[in-house]
C-alpha atoms as a PDB file:
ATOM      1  CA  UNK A   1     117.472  89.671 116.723  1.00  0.00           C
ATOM      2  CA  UNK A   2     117.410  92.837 118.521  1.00  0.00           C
ATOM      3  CA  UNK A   3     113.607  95.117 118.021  1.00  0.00           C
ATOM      4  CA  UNK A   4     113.795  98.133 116.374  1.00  0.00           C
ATOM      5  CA  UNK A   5     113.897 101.078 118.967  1.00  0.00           C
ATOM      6  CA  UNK A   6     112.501 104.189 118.994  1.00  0.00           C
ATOM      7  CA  UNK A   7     109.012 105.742 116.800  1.00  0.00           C
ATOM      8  CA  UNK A   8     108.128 108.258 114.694  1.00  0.00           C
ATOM      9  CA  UNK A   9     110.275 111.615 116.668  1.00  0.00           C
ATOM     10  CA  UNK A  10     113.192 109.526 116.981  1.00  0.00           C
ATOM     11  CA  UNK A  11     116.194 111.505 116.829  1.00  0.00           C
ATOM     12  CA  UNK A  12     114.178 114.906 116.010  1.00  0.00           C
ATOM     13  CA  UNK A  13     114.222 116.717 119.070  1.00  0.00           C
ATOM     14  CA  UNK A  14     115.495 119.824 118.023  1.00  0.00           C
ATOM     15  CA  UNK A  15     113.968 119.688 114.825  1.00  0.00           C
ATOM     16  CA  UNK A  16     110.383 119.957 116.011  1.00  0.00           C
ATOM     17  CA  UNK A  17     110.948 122.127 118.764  1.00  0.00           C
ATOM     18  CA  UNK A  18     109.268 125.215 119.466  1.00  0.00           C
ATOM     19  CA  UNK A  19     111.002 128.382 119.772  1.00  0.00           C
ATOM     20  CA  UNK A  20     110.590 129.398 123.313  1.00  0.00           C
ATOM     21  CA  UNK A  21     109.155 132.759 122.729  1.00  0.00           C
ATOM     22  CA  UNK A  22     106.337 131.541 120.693  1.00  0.00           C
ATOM     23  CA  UNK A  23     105.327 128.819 122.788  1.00  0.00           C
ATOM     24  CA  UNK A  24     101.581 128.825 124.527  1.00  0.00           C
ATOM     25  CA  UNK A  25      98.195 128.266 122.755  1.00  0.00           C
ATOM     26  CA  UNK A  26      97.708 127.705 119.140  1.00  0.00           C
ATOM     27  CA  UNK A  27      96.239 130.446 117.407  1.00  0.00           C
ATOM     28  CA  UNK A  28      93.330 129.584 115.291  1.00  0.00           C
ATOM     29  CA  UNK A  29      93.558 131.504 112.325  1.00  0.00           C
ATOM     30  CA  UNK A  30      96.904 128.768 112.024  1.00  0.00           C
ATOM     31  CA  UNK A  31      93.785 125.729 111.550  1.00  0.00           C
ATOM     32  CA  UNK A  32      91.731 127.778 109.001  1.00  0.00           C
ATOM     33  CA  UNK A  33      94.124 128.451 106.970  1.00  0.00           C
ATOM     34  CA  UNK A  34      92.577 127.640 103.573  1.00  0.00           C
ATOM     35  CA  UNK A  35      95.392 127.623 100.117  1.00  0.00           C
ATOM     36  CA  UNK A  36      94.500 127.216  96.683  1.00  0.00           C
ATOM     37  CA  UNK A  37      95.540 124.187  94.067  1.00  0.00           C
ATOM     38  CA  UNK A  38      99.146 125.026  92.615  1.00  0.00           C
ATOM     39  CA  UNK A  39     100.291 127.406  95.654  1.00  0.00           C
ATOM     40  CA  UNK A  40     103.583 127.042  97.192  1.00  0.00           C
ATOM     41  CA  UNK A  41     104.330 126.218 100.930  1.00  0.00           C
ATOM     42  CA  UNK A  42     106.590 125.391 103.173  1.00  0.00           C
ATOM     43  CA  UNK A  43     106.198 122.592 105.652  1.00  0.00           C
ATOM     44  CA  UNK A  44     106.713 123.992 109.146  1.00  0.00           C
ATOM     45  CA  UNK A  45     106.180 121.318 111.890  1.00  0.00           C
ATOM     46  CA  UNK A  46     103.419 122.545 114.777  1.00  0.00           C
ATOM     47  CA  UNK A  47     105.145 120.383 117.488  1.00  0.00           C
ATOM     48  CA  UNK A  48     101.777 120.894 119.806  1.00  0.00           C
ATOM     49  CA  UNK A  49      99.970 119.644 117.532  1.00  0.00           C
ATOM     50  CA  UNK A  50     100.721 115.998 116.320  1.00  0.00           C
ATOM     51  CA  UNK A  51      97.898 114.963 113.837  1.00  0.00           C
ATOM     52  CA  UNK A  52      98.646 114.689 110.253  1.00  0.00           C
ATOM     53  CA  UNK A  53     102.148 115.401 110.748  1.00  0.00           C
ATOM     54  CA  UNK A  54     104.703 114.495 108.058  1.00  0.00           C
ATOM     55  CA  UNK A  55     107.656 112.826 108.512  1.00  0.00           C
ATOM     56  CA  UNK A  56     110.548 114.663 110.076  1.00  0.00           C
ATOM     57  CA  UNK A  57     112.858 114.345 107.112  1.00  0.00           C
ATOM     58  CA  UNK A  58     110.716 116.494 104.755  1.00  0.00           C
ATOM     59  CA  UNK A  59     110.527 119.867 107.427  1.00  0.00           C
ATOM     60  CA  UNK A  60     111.276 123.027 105.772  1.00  0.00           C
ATOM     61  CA  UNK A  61     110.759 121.199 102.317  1.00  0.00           C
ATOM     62  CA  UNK A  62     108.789 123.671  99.637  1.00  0.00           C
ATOM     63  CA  UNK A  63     106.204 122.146  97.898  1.00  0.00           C
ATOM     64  CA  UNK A  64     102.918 123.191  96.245  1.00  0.00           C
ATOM     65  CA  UNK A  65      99.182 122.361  96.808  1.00  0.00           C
ATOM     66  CA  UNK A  66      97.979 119.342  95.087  1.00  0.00           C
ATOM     67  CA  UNK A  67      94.226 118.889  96.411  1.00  0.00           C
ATOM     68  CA  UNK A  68      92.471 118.848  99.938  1.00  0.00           C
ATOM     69  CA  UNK A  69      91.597 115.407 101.655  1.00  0.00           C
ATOM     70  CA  UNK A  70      89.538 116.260 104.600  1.00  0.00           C
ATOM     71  CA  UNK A  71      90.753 118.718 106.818  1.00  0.00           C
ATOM     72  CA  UNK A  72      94.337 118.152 105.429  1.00  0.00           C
ATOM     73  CA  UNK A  73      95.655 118.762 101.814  1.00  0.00           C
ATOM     74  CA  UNK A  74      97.929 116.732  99.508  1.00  0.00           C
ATOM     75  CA  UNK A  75     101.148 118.384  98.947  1.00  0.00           C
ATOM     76  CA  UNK A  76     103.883 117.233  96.267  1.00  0.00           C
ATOM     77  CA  UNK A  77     107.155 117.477  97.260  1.00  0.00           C
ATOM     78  CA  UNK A  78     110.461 116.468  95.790  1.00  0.00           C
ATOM     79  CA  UNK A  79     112.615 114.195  98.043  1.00  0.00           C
ATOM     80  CA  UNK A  80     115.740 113.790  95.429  1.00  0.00           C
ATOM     81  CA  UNK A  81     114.430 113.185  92.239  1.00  0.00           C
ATOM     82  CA  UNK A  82     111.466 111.591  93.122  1.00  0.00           C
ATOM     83  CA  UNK A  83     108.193 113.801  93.537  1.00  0.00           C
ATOM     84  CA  UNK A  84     106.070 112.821  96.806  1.00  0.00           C
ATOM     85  CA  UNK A  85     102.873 113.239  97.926  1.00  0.00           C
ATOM     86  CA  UNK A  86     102.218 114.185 101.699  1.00  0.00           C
ATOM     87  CA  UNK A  87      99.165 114.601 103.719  1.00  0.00           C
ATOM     88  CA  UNK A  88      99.837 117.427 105.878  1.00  0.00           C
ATOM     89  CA  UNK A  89      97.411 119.444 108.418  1.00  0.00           C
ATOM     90  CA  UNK A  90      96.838 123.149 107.672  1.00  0.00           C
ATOM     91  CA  UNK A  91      98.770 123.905 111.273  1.00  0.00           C
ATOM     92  CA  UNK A  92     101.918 122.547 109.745  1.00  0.00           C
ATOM     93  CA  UNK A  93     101.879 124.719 106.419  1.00  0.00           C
ATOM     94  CA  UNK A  94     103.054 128.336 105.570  1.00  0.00           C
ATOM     95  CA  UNK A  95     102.549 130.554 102.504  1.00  0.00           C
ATOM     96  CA  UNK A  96     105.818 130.309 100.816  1.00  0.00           C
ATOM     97  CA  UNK A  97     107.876 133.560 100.410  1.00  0.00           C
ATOM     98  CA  UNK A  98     105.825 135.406 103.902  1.00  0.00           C
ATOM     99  CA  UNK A  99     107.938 135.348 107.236  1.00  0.00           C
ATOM    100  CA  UNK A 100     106.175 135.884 110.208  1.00  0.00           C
END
């Protein structure tokens, strides 16, 4: 029986790939981002920064604020039909509806 190959990025190298004009240093205004219960965002993979990621298949998902665990919040998403609950950083979230 042949071992499963491969981790977590497997397969998502374009997906969580930074756009070379905005690659460098973090800013930190991106890790104090603070957002309210019920808000909406939009998970945005930081590929620099690799804690409290979320799985690959849910980027550029909208979903809105449950609570905060720590440093990270809980945000419900709907993969399908079924509602989900991810732990996600504050680097890997934007405000739903801004562009920057």
């Amino acid at each position: 029986m042949a071992k499963r190959q491969g981790g977590f990025r497997r397969k998502s190298r374009h997906k969580l790939k930074k756009h070379y004009k905005k690659k460098g240093k973090l800013s930190i205004t991106k890790f104090l981002q603070e957002f309210k219960q019920g808000e909406k965002v939009v998970l945005n993979a930081e590929p620099s920064y690799q804690k409290a990621m979320y799985f690959p298949r849910f980027h550029g998902k909208i979903g809105t604020i449950h609570s905060k665990r720590g440093k990270c919040y809980e945000v419900i998403i709907r993969d399908n039909k079924k509602k989900k609950i991810v732990i996600v950083h504050p680097v890997h979230l934007k405000k739903a509806g801004v562009k920057k």
